[in-house]
PDB file of N, CA and C in Angstrom:
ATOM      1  N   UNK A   1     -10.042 -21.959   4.193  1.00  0.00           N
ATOM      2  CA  UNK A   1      -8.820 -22.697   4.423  1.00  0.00           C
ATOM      3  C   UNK A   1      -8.173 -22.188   5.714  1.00  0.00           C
ATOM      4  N   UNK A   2      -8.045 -23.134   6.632  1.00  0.00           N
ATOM      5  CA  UNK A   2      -7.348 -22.757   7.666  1.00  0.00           C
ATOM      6  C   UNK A   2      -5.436 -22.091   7.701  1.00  0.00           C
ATOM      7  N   UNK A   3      -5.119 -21.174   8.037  1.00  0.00           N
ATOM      8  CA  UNK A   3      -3.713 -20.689   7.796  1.00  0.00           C
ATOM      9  C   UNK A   3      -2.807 -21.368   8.669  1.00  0.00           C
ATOM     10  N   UNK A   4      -1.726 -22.028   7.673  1.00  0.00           N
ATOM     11  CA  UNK A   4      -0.932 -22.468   9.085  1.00  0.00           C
ATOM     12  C   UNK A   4       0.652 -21.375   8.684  1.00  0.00           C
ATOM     13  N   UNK A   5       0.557 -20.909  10.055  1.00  0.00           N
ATOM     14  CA  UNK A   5       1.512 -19.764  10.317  1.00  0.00           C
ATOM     15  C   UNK A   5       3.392 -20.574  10.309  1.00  0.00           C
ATOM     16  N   UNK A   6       3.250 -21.993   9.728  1.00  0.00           N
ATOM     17  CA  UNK A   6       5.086 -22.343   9.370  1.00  0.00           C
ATOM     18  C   UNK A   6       5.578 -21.895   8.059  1.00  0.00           C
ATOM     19  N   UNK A   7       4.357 -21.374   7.216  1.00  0.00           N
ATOM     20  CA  UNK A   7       4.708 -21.460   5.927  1.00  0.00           C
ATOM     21  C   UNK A   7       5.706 -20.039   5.836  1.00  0.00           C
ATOM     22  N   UNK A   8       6.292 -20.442   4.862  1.00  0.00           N
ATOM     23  CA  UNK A   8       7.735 -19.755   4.478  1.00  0.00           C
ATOM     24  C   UNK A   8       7.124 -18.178   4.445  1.00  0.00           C
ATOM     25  N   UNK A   9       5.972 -17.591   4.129  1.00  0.00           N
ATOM     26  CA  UNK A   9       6.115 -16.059   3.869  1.00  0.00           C
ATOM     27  C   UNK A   9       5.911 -15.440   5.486  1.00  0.00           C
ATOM     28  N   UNK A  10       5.552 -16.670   6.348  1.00  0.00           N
ATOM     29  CA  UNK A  10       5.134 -16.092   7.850  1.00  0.00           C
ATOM     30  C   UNK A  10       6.196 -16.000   8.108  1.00  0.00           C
ATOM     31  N   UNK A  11       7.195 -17.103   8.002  1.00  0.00           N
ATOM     32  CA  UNK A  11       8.429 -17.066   8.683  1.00  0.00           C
ATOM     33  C   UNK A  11       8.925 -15.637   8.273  1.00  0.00           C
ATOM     34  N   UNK A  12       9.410 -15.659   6.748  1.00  0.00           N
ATOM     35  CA  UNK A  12       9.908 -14.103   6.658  1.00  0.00           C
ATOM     36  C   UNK A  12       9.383 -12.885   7.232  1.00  0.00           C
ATOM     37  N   UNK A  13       8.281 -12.901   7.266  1.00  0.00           N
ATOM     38  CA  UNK A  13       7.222 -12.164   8.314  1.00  0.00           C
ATOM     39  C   UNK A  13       7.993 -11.567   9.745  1.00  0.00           C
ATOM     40  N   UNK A  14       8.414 -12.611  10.149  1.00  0.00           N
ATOM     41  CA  UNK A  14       9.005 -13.129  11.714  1.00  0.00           C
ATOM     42  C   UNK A  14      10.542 -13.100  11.525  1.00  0.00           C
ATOM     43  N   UNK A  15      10.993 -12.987  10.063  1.00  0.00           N
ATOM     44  CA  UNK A  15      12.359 -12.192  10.367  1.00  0.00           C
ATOM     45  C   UNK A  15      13.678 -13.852  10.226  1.00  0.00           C
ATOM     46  N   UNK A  16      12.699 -14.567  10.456  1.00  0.00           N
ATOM     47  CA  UNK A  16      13.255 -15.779  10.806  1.00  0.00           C
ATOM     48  C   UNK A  16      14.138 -16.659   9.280  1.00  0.00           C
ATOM     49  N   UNK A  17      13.570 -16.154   8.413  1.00  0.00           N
ATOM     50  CA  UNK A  17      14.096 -16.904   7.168  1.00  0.00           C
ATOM     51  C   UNK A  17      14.419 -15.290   6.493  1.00  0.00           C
ATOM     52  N   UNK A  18      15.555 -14.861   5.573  1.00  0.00           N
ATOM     53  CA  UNK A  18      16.124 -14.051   5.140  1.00  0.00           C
ATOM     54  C   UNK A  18      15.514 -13.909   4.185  1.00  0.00           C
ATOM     55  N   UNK A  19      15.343 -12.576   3.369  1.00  0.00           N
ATOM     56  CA  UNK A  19      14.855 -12.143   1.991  1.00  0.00           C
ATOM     57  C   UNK A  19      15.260 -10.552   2.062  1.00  0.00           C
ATOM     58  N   UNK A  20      15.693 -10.366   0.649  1.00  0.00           N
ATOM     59  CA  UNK A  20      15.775  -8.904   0.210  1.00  0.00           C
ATOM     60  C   UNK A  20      14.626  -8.557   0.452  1.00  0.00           C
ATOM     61  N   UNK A  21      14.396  -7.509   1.503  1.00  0.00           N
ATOM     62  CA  UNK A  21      13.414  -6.798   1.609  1.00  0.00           C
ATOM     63  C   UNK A  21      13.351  -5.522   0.530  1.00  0.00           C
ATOM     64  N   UNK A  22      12.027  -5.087  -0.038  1.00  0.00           N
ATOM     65  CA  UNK A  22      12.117  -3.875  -0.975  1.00  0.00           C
ATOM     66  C   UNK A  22      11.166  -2.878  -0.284  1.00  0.00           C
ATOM     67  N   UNK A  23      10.492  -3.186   0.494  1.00  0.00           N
ATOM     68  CA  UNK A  23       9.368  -2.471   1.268  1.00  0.00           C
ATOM     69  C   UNK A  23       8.806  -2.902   2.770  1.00  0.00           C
ATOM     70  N   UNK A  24       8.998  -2.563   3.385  1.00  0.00           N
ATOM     71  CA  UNK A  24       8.218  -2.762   4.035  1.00  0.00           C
ATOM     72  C   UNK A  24       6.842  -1.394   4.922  1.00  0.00           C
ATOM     73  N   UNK A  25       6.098  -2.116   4.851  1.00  0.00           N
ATOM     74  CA  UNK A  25       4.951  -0.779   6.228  1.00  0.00           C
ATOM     75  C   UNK A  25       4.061  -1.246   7.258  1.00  0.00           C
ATOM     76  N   UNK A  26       3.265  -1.146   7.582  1.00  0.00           N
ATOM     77  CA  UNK A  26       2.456  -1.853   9.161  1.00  0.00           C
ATOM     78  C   UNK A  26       1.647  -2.448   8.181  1.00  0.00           C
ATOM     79  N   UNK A  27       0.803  -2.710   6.994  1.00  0.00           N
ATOM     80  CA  UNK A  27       0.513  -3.601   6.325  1.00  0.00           C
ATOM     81  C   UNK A  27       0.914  -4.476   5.561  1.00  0.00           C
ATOM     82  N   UNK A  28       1.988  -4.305   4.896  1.00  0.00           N
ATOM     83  CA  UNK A  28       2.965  -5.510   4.076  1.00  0.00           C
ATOM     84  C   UNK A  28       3.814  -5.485   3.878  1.00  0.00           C
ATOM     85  N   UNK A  29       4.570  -6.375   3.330  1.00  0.00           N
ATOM     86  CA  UNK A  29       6.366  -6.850   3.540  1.00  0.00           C
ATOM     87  C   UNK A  29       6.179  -7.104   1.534  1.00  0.00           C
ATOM     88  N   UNK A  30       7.218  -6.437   1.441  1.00  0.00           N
ATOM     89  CA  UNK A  30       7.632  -6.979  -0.291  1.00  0.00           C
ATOM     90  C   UNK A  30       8.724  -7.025  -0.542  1.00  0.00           C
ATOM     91  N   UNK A  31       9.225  -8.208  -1.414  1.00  0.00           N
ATOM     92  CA  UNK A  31      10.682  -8.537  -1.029  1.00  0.00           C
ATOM     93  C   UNK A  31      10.754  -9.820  -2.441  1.00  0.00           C
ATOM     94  N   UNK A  32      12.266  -9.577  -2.939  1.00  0.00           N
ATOM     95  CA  UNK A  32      11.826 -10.031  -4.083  1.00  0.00           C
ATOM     96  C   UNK A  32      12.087 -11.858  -4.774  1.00  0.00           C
ATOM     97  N   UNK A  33      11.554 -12.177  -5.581  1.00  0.00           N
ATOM     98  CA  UNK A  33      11.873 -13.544  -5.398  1.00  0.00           C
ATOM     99  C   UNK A  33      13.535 -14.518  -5.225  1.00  0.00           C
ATOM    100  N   UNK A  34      12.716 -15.360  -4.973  1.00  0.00           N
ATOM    101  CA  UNK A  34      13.937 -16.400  -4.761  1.00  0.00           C
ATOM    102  C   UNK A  34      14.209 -17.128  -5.935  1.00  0.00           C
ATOM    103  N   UNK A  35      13.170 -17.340  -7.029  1.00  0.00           N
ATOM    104  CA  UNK A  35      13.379 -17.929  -7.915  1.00  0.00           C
ATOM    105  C   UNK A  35      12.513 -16.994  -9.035  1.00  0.00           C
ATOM    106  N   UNK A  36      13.013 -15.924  -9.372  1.00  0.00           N
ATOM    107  CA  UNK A  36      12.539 -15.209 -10.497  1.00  0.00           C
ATOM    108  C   UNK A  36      12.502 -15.674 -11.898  1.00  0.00           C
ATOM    109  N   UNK A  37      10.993 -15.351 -12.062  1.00  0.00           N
ATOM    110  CA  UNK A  37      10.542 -15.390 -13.567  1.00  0.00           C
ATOM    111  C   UNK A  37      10.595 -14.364 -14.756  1.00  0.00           C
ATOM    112  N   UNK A  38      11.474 -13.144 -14.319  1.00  0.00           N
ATOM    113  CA  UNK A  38      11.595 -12.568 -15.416  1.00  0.00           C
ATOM    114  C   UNK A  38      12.839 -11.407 -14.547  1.00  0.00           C
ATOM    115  N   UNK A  39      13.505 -10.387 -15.146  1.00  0.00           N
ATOM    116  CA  UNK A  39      14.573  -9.652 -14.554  1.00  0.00           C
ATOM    117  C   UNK A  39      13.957  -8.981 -13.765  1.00  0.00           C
ATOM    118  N   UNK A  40      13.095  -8.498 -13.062  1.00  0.00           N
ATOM    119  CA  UNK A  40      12.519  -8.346 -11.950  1.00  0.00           C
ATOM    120  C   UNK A  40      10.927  -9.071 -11.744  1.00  0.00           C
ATOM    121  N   UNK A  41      11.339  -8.948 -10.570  1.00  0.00           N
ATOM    122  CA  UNK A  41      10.078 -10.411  -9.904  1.00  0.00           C
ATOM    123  C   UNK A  41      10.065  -9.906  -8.468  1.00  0.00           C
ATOM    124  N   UNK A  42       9.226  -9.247  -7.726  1.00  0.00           N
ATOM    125  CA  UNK A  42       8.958  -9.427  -6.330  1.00  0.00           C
ATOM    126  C   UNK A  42       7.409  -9.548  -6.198  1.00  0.00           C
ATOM    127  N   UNK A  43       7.675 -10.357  -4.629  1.00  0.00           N
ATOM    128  CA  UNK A  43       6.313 -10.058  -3.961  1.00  0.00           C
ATOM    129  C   UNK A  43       6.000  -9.425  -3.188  1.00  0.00           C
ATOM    130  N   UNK A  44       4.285  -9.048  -2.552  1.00  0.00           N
ATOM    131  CA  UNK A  44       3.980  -7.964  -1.882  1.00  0.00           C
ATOM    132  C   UNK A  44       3.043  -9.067  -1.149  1.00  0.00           C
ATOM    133  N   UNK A  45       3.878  -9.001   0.477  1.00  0.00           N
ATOM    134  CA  UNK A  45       2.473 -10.035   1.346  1.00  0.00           C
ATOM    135  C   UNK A  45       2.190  -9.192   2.191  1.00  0.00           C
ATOM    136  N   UNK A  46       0.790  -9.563   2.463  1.00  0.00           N
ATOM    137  CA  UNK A  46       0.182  -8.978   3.689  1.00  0.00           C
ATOM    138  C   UNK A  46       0.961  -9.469   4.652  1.00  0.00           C
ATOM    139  N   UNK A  47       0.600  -8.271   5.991  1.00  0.00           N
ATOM    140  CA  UNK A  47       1.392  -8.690   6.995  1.00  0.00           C
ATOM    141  C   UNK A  47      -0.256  -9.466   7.697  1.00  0.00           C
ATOM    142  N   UNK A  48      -1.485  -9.844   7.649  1.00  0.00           N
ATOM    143  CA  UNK A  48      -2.210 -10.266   8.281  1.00  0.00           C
ATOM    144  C   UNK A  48      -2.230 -11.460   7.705  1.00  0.00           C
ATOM    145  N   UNK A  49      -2.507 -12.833   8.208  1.00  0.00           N
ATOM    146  CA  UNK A  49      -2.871 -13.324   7.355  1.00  0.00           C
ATOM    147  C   UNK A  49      -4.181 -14.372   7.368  1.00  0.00           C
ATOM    148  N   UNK A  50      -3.099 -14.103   5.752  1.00  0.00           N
ATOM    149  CA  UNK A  50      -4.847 -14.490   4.952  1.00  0.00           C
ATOM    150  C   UNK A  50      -4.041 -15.785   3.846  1.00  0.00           C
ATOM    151  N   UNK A  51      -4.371 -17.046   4.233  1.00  0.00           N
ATOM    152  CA  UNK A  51      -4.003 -18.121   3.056  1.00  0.00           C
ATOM    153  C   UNK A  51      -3.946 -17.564   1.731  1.00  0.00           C
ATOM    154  N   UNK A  52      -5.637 -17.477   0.917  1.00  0.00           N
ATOM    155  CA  UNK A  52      -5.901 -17.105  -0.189  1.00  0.00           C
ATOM    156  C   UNK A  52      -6.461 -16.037  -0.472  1.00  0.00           C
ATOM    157  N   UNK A  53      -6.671 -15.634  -1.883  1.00  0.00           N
ATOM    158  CA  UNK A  53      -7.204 -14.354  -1.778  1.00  0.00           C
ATOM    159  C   UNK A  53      -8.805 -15.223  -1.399  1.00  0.00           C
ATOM    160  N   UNK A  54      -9.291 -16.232  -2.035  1.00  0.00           N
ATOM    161  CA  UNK A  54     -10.719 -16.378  -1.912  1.00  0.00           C
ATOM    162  C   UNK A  54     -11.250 -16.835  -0.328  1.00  0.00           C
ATOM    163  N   UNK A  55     -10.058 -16.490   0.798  1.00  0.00           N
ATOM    164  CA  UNK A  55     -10.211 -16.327   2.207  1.00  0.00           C
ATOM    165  C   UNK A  55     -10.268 -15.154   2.578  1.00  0.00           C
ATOM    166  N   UNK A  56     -10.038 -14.275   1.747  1.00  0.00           N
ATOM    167  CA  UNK A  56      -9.941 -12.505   1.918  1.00  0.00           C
ATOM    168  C   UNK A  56     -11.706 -12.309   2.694  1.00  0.00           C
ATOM    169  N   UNK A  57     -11.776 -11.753   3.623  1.00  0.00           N
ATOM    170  CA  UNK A  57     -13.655 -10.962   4.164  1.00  0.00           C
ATOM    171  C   UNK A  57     -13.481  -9.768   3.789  1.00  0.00           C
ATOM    172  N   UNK A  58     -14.873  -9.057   4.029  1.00  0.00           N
ATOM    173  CA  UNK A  58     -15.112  -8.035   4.096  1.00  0.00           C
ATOM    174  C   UNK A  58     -13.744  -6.737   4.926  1.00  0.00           C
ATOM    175  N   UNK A  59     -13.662  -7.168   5.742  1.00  0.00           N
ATOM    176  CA  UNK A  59     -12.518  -6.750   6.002  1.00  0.00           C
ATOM    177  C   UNK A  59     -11.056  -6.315   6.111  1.00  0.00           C
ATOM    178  N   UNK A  60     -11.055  -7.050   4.683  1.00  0.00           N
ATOM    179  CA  UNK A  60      -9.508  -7.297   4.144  1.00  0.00           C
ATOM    180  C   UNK A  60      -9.634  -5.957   3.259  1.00  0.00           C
ATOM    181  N   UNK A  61     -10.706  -5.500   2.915  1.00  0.00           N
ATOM    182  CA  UNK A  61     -10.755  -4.908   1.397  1.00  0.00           C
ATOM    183  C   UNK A  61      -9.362  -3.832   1.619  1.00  0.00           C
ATOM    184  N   UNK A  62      -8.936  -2.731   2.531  1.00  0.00           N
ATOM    185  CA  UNK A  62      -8.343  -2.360   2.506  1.00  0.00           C
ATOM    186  C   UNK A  62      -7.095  -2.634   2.648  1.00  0.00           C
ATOM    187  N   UNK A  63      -6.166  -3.713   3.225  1.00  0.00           N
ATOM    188  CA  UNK A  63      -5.080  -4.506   2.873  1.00  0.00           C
ATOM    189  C   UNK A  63      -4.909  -4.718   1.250  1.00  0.00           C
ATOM    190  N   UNK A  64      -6.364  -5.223   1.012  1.00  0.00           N
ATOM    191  CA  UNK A  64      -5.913  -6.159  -0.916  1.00  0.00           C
ATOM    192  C   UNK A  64      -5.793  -4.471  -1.509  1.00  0.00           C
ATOM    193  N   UNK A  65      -6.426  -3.811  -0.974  1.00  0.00           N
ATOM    194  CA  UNK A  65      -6.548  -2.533  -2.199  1.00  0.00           C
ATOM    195  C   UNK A  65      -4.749  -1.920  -1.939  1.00  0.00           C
ATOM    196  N   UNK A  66      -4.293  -1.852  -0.538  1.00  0.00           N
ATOM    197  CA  UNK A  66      -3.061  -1.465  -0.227  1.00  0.00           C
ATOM    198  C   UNK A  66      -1.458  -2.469  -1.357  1.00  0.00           C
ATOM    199  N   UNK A  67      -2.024  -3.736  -1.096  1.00  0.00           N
ATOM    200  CA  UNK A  67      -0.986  -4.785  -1.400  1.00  0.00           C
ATOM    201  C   UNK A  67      -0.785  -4.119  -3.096  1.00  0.00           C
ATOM    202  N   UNK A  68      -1.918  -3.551  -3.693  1.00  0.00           N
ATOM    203  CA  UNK A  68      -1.860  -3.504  -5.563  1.00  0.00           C
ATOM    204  C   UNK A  68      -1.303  -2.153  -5.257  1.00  0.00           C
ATOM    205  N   UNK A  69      -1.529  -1.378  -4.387  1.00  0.00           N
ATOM    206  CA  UNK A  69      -0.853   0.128  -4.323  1.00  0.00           C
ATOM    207  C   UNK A  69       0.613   0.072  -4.330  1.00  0.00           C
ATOM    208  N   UNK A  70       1.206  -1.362  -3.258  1.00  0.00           N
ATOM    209  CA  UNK A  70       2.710  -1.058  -3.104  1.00  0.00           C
ATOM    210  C   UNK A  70       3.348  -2.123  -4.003  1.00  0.00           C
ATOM    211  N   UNK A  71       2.464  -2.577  -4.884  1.00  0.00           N
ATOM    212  CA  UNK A  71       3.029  -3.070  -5.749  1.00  0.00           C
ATOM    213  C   UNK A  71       3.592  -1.979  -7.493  1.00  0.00           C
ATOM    214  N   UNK A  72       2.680  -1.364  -7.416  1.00  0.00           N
ATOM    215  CA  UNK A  72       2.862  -0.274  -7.748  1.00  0.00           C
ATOM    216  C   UNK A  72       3.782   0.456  -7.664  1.00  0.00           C
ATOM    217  N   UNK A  73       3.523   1.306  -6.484  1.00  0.00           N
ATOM    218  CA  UNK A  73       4.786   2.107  -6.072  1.00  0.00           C
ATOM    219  C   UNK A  73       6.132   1.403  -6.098  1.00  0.00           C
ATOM    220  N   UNK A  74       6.287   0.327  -5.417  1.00  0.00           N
ATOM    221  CA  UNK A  74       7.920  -0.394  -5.523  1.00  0.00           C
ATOM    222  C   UNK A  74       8.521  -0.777  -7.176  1.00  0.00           C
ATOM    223  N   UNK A  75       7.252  -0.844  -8.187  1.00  0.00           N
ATOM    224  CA  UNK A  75       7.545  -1.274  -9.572  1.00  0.00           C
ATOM    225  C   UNK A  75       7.929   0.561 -10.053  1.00  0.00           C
ATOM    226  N   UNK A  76       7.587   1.313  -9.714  1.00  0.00           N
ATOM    227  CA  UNK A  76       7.891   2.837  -9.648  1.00  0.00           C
ATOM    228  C   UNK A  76       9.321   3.019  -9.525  1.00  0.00           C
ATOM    229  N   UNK A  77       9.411   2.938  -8.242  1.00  0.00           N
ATOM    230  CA  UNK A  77      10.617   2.739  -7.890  1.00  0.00           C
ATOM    231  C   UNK A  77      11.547   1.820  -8.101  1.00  0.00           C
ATOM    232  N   UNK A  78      11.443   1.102  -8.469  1.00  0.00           N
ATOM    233  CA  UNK A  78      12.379  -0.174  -9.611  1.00  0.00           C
ATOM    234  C   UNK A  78      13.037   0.864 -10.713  1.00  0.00           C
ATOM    235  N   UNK A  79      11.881   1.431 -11.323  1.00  0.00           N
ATOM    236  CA  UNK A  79      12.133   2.042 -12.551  1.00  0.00           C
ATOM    237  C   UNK A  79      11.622   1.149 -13.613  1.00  0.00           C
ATOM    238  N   UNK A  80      10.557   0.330 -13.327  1.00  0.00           N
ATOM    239  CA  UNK A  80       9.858  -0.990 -14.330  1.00  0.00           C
ATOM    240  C   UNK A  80       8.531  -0.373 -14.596  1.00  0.00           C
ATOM    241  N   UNK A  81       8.546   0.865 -13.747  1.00  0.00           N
ATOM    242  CA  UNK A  81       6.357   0.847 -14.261  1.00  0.00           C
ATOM    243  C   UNK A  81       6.084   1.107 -15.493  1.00  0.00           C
ATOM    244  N   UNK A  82       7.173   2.424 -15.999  1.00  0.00           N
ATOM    245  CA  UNK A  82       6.897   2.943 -17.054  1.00  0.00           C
ATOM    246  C   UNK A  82       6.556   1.866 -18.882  1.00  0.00           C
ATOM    247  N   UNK A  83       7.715   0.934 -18.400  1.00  0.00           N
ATOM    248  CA  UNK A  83       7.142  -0.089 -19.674  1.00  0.00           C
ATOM    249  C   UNK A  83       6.490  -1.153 -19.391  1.00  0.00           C
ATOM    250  N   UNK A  84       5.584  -1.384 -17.950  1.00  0.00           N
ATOM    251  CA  UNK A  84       4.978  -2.319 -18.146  1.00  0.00           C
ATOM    252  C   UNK A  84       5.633  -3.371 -17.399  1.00  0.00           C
ATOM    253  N   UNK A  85       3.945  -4.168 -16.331  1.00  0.00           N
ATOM    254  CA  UNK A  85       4.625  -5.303 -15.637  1.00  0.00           C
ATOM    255  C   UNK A  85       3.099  -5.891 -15.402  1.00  0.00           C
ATOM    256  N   UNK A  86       3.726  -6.913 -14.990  1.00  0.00           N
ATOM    257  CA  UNK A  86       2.746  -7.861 -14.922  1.00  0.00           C
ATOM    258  C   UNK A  86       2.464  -8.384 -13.551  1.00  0.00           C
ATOM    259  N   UNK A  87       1.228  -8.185 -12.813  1.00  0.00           N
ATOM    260  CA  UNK A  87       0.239  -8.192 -11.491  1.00  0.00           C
ATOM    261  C   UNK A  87      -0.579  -9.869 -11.433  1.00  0.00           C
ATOM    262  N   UNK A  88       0.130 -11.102 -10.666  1.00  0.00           N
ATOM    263  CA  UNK A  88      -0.027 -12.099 -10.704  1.00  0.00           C
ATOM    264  C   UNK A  88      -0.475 -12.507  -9.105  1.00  0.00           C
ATOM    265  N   UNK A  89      -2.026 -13.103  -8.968  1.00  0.00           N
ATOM    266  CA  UNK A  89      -2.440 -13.765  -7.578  1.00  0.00           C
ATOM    267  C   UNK A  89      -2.678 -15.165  -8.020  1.00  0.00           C
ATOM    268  N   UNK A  90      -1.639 -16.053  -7.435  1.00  0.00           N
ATOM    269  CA  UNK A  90      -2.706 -17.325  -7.808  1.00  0.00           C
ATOM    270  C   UNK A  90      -3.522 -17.500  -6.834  1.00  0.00           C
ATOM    271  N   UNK A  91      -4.576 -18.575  -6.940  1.00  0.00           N
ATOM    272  CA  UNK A  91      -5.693 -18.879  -5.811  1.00  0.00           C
ATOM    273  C   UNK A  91      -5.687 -20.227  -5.688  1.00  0.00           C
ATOM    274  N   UNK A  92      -4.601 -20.953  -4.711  1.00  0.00           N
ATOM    275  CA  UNK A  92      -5.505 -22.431  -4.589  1.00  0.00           C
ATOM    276  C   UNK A  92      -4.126 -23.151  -5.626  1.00  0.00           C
ATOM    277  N   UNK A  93      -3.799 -24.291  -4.996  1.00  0.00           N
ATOM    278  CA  UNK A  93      -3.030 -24.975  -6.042  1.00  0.00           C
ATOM    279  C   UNK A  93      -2.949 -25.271  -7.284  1.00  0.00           C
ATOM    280  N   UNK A  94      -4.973 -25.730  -7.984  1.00  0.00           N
ATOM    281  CA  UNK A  94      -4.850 -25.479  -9.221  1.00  0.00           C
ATOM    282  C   UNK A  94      -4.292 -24.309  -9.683  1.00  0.00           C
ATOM    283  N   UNK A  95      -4.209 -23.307  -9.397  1.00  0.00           N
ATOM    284  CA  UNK A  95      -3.465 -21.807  -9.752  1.00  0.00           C
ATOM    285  C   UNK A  95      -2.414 -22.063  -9.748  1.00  0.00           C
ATOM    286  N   UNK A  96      -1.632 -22.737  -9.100  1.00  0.00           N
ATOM    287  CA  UNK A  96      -0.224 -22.003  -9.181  1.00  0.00           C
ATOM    288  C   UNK A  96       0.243 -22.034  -7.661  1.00  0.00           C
ATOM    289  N   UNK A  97      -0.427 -21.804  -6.744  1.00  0.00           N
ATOM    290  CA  UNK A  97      -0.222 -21.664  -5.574  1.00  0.00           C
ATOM    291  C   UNK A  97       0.493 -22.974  -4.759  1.00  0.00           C
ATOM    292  N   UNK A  98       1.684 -22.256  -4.324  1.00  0.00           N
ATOM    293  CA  UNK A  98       2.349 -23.046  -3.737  1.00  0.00           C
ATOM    294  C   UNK A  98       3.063 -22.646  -2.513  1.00  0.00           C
ATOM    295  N   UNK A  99       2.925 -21.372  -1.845  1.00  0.00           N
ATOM    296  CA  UNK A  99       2.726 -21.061  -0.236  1.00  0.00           C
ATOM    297  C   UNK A  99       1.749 -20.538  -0.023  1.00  0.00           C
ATOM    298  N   UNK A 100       0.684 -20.840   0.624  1.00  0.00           N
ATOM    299  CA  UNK A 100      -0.581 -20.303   1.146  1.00  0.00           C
ATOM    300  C   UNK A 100      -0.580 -19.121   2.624  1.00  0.00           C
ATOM    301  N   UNK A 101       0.331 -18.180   1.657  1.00  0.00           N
ATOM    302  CA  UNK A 101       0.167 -17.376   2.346  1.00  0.00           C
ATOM    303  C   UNK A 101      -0.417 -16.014   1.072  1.00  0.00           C
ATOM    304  N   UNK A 102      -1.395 -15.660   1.166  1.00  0.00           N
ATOM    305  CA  UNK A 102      -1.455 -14.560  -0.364  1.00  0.00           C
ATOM    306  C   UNK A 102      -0.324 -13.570  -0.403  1.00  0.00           C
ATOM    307  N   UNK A 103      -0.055 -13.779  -1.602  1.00  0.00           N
ATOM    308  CA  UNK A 103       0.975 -13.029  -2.284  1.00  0.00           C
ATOM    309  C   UNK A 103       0.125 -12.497  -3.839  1.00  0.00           C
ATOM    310  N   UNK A 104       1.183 -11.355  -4.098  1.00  0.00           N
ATOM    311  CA  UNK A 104       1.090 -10.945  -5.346  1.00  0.00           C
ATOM    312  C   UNK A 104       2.318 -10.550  -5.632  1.00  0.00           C
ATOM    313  N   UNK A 105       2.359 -11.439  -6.999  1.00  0.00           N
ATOM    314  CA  UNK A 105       3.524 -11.748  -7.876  1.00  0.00           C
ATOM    315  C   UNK A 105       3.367 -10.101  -8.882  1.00  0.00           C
ATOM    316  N   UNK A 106       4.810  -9.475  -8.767  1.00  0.00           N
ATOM    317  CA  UNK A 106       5.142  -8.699  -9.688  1.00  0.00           C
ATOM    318  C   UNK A 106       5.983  -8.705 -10.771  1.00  0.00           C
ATOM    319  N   UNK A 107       5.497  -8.523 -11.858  1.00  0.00           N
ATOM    320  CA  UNK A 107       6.706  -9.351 -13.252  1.00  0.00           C
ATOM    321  C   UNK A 107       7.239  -8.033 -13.832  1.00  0.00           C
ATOM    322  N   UNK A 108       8.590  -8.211 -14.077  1.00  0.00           N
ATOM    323  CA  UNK A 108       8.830  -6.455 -15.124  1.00  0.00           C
ATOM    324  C   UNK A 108      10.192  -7.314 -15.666  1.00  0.00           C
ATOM    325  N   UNK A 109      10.446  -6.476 -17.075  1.00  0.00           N
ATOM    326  CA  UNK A 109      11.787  -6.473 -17.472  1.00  0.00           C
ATOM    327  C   UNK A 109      11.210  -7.065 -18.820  1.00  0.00           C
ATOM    328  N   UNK A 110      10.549  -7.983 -18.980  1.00  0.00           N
ATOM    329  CA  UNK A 110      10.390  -8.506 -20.404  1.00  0.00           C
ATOM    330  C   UNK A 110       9.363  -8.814 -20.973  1.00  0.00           C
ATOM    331  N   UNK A 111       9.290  -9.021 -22.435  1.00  0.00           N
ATOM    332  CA  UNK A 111       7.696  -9.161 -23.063  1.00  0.00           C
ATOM    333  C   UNK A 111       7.178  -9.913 -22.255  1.00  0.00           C
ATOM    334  N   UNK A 112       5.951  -9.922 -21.947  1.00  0.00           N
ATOM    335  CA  UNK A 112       4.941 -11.534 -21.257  1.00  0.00           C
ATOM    336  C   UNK A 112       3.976 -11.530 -22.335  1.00  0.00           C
ATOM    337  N   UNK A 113       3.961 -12.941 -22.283  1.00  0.00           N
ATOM    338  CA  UNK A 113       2.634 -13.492 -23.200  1.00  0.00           C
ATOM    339  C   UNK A 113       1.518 -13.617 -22.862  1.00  0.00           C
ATOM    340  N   UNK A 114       0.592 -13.564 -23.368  1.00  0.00           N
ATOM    341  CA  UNK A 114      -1.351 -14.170 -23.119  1.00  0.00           C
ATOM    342  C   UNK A 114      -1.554 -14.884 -23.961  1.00  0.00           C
ATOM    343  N   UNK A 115      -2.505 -16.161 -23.913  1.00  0.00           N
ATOM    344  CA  UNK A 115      -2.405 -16.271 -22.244  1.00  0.00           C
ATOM    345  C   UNK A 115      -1.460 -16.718 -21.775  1.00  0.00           C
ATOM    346  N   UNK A 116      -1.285 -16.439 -20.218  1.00  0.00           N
ATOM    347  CA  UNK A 116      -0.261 -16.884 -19.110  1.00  0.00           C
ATOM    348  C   UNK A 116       0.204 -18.016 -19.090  1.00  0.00           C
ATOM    349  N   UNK A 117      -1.478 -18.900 -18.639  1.00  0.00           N
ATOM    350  CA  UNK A 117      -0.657 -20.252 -18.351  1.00  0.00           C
ATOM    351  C   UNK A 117      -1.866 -21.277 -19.437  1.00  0.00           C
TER     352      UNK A 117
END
C-alpha cells in the first residue's frame, strides 16, 4: 500500500494537528486518543512510515519490536501495567483500520472481553 503522508498521524508527526503527547523518542510519538475506548487509551506511532503493519520489511523489525516496548513502558508509567491492558494493531480496513498510518492501540482501566470484535 502506498503511504500517503496527509493522513492525520503524519500530520501530528509534523506538529501540525495537536495531541497530548505521552512520549516521544527518534523512533515514535505516543499520544493518547481522541476518542477513547476505555479510561486509558493511547497510541504508539512510528515516526517512519509505514501504512500497515503487513507493509512492515525486513527492516522495520526493530521499530515494531521498539513501538510494543514503549507501549509498555508508557502503560508503566500510567500506572495501568500492573492490572492489565490490552495491545491492539488493526491491519487494513477489514480490521478496523481507519488511518493508515500503523499504530498500536493501548487499552487499560477496564475488564475487556474475548473475543474483541
Amino acid at each position: 500500500m502506498t503511504y500517503d503522508d496527509s493522513n492525520v498521524f503524519a500530520r501530528i508527526l509534523r506538529k501540525e494537528v495537536p495531541a497530548r503527547i505521552l512520549h516521544e523518542d527518534h523512533l515514535c510519538l505516543a499520544f493518547a486518543d481522541i476518542t477513547p475506548q476505555a479510561p486509558t487509551h493511547f497510541l504508539v506511532i512510528p515516526k517512519r512510515p509505514i501504512a500497515r503493519l503487513a507493509d512492515a520489511g525486513a527492516e522495520d523489525k526493530a521499530v515494531l519490536g521498539h513501538l510494543l516496548w514503549a507501549a509498555a513502558d508508557i502503560a508503566a508509567r500510567l500506572g495501568v501495567a500492573h492490572d492489565g491492558f490490552r495491545v491492539v494493531i488493526n491491519n487494513g480496513a477489514r480490521a478496523g483500520q481507519s488511518v493508515f498510518h500503523l499504530h498500536v492501540h493501548v487499552l487499560a482501566g477496564r475488564d475487556m472481553a474475548w473475543p474483541p470484535g
